[in-house]
C-alpha atoms as a PDB file:
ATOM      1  CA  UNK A   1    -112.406  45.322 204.195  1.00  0.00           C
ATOM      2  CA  UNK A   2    -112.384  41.700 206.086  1.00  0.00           C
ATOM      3  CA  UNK A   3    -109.550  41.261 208.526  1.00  0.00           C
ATOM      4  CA  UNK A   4    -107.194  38.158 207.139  1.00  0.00           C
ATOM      5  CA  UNK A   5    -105.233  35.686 210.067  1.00  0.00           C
ATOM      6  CA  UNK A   6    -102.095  34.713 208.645  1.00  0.00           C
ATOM      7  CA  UNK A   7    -103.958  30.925 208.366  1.00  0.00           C
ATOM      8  CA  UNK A   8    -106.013  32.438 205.819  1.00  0.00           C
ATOM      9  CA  UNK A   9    -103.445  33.878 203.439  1.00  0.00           C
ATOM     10  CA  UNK A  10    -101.886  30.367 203.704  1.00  0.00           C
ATOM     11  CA  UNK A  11    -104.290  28.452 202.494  1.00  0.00           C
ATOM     12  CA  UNK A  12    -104.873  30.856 199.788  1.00  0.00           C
ATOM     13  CA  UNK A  13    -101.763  30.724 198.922  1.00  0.00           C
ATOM     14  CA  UNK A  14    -102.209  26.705 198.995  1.00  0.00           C
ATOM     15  CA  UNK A  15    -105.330  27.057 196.606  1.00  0.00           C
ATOM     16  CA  UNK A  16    -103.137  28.784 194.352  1.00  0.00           C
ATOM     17  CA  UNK A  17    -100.307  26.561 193.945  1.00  0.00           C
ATOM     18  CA  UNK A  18    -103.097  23.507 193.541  1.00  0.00           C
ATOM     19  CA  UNK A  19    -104.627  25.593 191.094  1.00  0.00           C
ATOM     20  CA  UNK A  20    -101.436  25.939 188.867  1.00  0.00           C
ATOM     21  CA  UNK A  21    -100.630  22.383 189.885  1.00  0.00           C
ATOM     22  CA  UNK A  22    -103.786  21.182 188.247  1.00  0.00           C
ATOM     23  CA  UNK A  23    -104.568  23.546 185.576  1.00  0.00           C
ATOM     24  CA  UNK A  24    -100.694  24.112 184.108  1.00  0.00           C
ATOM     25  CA  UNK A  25     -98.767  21.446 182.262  1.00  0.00           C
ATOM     26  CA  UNK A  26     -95.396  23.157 182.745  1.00  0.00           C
ATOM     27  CA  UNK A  27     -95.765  23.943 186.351  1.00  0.00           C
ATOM     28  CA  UNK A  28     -96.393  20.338 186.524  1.00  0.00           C
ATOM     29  CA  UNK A  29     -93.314  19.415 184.704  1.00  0.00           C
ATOM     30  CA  UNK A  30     -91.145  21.424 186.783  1.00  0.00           C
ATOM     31  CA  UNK A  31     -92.631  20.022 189.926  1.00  0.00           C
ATOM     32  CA  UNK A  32     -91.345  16.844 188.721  1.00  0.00           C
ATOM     33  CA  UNK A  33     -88.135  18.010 187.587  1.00  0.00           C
ATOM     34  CA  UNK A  34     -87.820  19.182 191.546  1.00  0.00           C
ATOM     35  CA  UNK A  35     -88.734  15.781 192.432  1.00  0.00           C
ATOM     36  CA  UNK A  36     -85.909  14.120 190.669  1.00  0.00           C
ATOM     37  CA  UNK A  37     -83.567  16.752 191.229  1.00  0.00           C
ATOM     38  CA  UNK A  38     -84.257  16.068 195.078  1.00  0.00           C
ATOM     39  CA  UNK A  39     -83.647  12.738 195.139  1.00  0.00           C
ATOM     40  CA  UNK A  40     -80.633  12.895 193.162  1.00  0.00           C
ATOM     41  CA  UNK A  41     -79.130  15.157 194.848  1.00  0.00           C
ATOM     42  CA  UNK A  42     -80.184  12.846 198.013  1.00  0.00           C
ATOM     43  CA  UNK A  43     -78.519  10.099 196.497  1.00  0.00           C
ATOM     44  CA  UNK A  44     -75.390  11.767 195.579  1.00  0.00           C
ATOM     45  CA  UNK A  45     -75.323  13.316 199.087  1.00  0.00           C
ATOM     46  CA  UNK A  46     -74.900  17.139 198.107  1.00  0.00           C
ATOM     47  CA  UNK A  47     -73.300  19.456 201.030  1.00  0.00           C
ATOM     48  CA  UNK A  48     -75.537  21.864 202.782  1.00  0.00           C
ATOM     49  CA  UNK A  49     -74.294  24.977 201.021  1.00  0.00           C
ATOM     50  CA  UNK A  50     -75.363  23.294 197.404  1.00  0.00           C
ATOM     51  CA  UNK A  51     -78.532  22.381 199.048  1.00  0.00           C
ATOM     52  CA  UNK A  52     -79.559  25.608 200.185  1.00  0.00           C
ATOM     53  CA  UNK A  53     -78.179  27.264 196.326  1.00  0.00           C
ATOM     54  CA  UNK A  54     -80.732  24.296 194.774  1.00  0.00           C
ATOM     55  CA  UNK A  55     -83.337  25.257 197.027  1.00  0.00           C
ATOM     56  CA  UNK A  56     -83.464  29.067 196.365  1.00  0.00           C
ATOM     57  CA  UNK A  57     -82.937  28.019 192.588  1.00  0.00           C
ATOM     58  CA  UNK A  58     -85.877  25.397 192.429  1.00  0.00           C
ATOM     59  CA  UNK A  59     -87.542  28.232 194.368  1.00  0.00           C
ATOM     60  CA  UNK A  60     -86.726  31.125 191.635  1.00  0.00           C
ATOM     61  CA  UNK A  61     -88.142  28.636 188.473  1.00  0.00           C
ATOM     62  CA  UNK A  62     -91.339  27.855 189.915  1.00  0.00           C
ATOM     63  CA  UNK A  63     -91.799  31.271 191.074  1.00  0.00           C
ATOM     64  CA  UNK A  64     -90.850  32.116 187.230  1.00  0.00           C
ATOM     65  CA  UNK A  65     -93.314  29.759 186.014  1.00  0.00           C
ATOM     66  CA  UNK A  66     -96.278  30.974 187.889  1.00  0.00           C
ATOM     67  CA  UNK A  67     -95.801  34.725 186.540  1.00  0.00           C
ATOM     68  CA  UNK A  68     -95.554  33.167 183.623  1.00  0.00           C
ATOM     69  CA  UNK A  69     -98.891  31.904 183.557  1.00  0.00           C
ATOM     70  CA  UNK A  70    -100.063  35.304 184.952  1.00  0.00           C
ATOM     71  CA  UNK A  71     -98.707  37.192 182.119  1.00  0.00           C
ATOM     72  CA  UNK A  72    -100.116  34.433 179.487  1.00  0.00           C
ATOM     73  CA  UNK A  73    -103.217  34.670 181.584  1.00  0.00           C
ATOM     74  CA  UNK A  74    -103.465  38.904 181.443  1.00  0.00           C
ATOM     75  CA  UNK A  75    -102.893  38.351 177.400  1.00  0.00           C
ATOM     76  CA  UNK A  76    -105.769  36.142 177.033  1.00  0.00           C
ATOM     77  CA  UNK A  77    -107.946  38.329 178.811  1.00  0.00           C
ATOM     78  CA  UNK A  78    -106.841  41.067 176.773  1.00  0.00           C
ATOM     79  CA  UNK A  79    -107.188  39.695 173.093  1.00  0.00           C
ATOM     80  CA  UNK A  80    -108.176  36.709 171.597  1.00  0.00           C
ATOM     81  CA  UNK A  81    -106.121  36.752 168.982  1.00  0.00           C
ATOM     82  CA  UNK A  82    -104.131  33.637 169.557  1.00  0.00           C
ATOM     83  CA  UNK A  83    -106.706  31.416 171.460  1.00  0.00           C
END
């Protein structure tokens, strides 16, 4: 088995998130939705303790998201049913 540097699982982590970024609609909407929700809260000048609750939050939905698309992903490689 090849030896992985912590550089390496990075970027393949990177890879990943590019992948879902360009091949998944909603990832791509939530992205956004961070976006805004970012600079709103910017705007509005949210204390630190909110910031770090909207972080893990934004965190837990894309997180959410991208099993998601594994699951959806596993089902379409199981039947074809529905595609």
């Amino acid at each position: 088995m090849k030896s992985r540097t912590l550089l390496n699982s990075f970027q393949y982590a990177l890879q990943g998130l590019k992948a879902a970024f360009t091949g998944e609609k909603n990832f791509r909407i939530h992205c956004m939705a961070v976006v805004f929700v970012v600079i709103f809260s910017v705007v509005i000048g949210l204390p630190t303790l909110k910031w770090v609750l909207l972080i893990l939050t934004m965190g837990f939905v894309l997180v959410c998201e991208l099993f998601n698309t594994v699951a959806e992903t596993l089902v379409d490689m199981i039947t074809q049913e529905y595609s």
